[in-house]
N, C-alpha and C. Protein backbone atom coordinates (compact mmCIF):
# COMPACT_ATOMS: atom_id res chain seq x y z
N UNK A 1 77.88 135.52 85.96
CA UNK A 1 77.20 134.35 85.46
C UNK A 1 77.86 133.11 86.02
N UNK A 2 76.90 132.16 86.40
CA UNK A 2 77.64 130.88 87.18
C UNK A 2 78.46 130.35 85.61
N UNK A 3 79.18 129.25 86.31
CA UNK A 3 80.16 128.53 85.88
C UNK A 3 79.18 127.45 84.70
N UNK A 4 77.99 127.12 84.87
CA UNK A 4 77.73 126.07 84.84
C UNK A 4 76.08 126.41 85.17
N UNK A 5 75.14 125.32 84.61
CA UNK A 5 73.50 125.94 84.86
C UNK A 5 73.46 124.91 85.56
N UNK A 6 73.38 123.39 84.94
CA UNK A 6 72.85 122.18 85.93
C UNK A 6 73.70 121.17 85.73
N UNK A 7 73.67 120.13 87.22
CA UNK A 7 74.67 118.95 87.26
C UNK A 7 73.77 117.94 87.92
N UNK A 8 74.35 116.87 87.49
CA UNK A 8 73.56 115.43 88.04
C UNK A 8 75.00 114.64 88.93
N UNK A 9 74.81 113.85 89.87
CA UNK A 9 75.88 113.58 90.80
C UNK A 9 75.46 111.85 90.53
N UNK A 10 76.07 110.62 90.84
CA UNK A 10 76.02 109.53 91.44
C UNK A 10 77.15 108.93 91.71
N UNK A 11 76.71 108.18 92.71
CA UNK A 11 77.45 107.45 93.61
C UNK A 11 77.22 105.98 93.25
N UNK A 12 77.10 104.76 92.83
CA UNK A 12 77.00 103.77 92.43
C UNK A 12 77.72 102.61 92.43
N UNK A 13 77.75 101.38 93.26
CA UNK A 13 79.13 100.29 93.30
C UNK A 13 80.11 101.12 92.82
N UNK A 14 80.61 101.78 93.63
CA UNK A 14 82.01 102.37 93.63
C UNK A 14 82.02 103.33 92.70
N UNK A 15 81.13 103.72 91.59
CA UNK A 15 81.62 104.28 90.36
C UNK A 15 81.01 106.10 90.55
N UNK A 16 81.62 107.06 90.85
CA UNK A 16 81.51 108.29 90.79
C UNK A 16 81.38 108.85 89.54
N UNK A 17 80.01 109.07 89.19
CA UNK A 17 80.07 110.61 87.88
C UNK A 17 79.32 111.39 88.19
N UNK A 18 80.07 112.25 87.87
CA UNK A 18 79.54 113.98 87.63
C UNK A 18 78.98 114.81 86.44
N UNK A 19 77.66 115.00 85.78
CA UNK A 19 77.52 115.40 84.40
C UNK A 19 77.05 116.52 84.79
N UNK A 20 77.89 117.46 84.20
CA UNK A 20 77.69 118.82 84.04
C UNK A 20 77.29 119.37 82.55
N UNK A 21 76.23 120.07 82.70
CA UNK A 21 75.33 120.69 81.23
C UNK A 21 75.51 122.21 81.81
N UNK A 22 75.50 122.56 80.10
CA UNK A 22 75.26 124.00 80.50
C UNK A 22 76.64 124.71 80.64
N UNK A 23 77.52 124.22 80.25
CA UNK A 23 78.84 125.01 80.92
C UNK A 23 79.32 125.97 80.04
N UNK A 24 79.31 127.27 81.26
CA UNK A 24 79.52 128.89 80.52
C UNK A 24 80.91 129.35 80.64
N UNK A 25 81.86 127.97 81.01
CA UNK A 25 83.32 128.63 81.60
C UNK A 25 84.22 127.59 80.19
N UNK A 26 85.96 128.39 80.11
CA UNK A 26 86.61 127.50 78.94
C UNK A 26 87.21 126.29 80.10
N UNK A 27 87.19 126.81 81.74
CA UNK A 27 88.47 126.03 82.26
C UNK A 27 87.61 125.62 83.64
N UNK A 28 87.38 124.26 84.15
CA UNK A 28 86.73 124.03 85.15
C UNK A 28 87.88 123.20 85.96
N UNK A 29 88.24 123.61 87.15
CA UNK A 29 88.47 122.39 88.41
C UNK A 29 87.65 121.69 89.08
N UNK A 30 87.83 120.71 88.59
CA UNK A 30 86.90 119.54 89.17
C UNK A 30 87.61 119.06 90.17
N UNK A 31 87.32 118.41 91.13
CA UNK A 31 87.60 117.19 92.13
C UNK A 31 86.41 116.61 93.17
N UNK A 32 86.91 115.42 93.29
CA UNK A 32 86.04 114.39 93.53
C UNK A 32 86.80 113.74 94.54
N UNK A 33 86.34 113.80 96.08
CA UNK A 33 86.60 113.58 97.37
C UNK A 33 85.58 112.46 98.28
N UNK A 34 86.29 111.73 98.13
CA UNK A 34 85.49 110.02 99.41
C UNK A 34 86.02 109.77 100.68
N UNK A 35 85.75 110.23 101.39
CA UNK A 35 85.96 109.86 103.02
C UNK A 35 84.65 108.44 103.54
N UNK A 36 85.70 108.32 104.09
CA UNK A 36 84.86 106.86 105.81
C UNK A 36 85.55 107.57 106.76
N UNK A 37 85.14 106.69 107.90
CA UNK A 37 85.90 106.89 108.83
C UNK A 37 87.32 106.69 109.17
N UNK A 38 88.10 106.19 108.34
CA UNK A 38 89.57 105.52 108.00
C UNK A 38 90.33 106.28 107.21
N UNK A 39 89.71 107.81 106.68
CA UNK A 39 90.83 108.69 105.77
C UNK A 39 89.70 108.81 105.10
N UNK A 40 90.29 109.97 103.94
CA UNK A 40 90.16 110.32 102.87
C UNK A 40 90.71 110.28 102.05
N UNK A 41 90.54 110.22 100.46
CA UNK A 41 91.50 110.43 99.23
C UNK A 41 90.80 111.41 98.22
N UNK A 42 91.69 112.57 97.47
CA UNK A 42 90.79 113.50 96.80
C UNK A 42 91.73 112.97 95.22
N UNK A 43 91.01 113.11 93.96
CA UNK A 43 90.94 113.16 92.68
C UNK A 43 90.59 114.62 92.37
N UNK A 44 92.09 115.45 91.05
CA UNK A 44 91.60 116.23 91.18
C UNK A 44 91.68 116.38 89.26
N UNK A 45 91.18 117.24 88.64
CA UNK A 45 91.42 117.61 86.90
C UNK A 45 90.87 119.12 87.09
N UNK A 46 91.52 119.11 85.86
CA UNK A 46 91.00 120.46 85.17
C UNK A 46 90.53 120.05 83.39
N UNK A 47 89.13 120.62 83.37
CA UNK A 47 88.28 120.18 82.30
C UNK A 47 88.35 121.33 81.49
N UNK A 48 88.42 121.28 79.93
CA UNK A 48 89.28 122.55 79.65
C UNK A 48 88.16 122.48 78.05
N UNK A 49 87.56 123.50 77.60
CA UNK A 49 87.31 124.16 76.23
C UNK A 49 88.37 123.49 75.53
N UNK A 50 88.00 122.51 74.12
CA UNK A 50 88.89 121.90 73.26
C UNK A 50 89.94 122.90 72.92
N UNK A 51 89.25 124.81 72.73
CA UNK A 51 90.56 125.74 72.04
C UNK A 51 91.61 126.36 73.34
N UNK A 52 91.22 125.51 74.17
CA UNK A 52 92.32 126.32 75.64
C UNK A 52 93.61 124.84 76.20
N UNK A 53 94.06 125.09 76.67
CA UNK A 53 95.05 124.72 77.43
C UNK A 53 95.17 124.60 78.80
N UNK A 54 94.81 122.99 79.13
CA UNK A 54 94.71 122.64 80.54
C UNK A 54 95.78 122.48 81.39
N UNK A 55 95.72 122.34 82.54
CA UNK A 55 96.54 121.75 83.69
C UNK A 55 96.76 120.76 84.13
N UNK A 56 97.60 120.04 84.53
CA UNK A 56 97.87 119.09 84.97
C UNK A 56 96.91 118.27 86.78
N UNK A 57 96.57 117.62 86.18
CA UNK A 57 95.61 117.08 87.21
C UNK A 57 96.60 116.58 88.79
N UNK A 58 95.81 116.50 90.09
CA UNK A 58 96.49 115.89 90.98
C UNK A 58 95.57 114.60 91.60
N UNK A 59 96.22 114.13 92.59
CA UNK A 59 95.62 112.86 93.57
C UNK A 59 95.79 113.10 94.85
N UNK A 60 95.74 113.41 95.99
CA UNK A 60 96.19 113.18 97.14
C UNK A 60 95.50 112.11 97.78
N UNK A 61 96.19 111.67 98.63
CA UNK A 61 96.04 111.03 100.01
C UNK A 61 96.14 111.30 101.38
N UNK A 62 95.50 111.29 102.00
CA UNK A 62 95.86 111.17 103.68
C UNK A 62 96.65 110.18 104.21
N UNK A 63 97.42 109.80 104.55
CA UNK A 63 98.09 108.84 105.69
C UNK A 63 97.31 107.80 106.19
N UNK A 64 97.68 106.59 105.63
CA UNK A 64 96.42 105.75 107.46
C UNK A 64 97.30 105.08 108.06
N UNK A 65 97.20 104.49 109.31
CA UNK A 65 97.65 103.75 110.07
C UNK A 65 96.73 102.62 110.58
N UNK A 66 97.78 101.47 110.72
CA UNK A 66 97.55 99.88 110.90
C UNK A 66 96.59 99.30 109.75
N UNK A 67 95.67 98.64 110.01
CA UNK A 67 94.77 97.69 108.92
C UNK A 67 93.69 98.23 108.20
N UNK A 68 93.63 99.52 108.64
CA UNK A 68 92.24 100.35 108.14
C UNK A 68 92.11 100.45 106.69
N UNK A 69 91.31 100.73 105.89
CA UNK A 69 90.45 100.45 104.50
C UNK A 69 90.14 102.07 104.33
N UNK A 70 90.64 102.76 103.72
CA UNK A 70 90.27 104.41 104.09
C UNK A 70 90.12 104.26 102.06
N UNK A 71 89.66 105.11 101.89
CA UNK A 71 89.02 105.18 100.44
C UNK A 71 90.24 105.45 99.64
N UNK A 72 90.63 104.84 98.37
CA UNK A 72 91.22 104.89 97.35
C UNK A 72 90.37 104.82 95.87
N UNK A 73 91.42 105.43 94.83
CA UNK A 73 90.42 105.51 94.05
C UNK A 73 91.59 104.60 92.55
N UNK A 74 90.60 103.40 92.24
CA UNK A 74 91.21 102.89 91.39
C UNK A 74 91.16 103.59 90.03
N UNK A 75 89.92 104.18 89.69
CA UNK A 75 90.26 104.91 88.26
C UNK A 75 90.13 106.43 88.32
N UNK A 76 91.08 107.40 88.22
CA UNK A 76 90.96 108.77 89.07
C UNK A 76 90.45 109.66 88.13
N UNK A 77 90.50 110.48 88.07
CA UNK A 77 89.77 111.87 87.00
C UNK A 77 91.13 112.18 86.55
N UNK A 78 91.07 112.53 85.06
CA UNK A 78 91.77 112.80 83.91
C UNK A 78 91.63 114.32 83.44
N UNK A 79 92.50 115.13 83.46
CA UNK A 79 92.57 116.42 82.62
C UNK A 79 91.87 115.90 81.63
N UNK A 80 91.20 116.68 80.95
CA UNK A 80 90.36 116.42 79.40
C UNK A 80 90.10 118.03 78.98
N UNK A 81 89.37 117.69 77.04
CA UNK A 81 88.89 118.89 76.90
C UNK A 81 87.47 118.33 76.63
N UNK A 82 86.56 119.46 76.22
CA UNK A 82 85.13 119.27 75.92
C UNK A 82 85.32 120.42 74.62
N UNK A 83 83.98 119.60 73.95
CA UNK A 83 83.41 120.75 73.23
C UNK A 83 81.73 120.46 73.57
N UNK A 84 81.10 121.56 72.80
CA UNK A 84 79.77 121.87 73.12
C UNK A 84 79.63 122.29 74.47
N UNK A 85 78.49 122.17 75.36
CA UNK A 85 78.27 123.03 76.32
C UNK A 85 78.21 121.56 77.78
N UNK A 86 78.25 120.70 77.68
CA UNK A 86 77.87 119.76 78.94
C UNK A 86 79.41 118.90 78.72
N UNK A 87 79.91 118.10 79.95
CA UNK A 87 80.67 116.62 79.78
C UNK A 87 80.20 116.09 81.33
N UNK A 88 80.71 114.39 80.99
CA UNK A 88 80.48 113.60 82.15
C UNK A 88 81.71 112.91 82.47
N UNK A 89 81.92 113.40 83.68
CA UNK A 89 83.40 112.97 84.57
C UNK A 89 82.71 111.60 85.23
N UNK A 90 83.66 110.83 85.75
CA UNK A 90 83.72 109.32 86.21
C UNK A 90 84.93 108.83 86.72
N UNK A 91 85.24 108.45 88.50
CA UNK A 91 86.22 107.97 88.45
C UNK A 91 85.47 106.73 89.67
N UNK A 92 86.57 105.51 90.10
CA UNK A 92 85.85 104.74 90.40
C UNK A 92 86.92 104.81 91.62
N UNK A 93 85.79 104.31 93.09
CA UNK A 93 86.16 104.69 94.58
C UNK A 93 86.44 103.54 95.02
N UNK A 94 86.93 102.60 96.11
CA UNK A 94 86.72 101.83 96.96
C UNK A 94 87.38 102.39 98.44
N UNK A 95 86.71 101.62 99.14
CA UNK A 95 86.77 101.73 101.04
C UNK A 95 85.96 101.12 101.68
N UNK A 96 86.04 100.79 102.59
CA UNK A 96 85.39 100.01 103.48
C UNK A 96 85.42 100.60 104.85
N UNK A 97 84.32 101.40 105.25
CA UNK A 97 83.18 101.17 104.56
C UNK A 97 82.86 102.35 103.96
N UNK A 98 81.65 101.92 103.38
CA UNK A 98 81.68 102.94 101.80
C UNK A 98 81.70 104.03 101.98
N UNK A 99 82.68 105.03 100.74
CA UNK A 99 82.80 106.17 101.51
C UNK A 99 81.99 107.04 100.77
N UNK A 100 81.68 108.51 101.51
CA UNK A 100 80.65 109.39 101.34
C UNK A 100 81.52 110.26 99.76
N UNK A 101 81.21 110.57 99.62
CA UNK A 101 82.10 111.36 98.28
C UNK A 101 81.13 112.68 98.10
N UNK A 102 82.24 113.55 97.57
CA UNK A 102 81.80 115.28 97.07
C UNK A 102 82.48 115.36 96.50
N UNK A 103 81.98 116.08 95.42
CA UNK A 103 82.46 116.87 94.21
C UNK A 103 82.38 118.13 94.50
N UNK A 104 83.69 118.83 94.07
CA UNK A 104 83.18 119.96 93.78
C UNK A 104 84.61 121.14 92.62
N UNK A 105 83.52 121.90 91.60
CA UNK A 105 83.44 122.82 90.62
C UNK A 105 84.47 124.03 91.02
N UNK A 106 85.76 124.31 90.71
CA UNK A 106 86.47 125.41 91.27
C UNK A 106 86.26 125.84 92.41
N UNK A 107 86.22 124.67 93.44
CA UNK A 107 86.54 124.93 95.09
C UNK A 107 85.07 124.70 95.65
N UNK A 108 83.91 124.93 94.71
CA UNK A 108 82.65 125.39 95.09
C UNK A 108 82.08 123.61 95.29
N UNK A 109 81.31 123.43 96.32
CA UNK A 109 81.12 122.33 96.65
C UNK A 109 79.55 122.19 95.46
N UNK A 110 79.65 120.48 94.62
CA UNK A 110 78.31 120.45 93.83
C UNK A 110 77.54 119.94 94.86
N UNK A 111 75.78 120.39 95.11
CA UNK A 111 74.51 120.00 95.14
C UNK A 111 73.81 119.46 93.79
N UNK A 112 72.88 118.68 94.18
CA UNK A 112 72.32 118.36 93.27
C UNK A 112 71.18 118.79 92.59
N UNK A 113 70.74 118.99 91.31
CA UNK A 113 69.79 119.80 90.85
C UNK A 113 68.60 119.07 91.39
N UNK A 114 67.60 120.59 92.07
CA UNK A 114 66.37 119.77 92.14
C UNK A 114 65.18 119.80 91.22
């Protein structure tokens, strides 16, 4: 059984959320990845069933060199728990120029429901 039935994605003046409904798992890895042409930066959590015990979230960066604008993320994704069956993740991006961003669900890259 998938992880999860349906998700909605946006991208918006900088602001990334992810709402996931439907969720059949206690422990999800989330991360949320924005590239340009100037780097990348990934946001990462683990979204956890209120009765389980999460992990400690990460951030990475790529390296840039000289004046370049490569994507950073001013508000990053947070370990959390949920109850009921859906939550909505949100972290907020900047770069210049704007960068493309993916999410994705325990490694598995999200599409969007059609």
């Amino acid at each position: 059984m998938s992880t999860f039935s349906n998700r909605h994605v946006i991208f918006e003046d900088g602001i990334a959320i992810l709402k996931i409904c439907n969720i059949h798992s206690d422990v999800l890895k989330i991360s949320c990845t924005a590239s340009n042409t100037y780097g990348k930066a990934t946001s990462e959590c683990y979204l956890t069933r209120a009765d389980k015990m999460g992990s400690e979230g990460d951030v990475t960066e790529r390296k840039m060199s000289g004046n370049e604008e490569q994507p950073y993320f001013v508000q990053h994704l947070e370990n959390r728990t949920f109850t009921g069956d859906e939550c909505t993740l949100k972290c907020n991006i900047m770069g210049t120029p704007i960068p493309h961003v993916e999410w994705t669900i325990n490694d598995e890259l999200v599409t969007e429901d059609e």
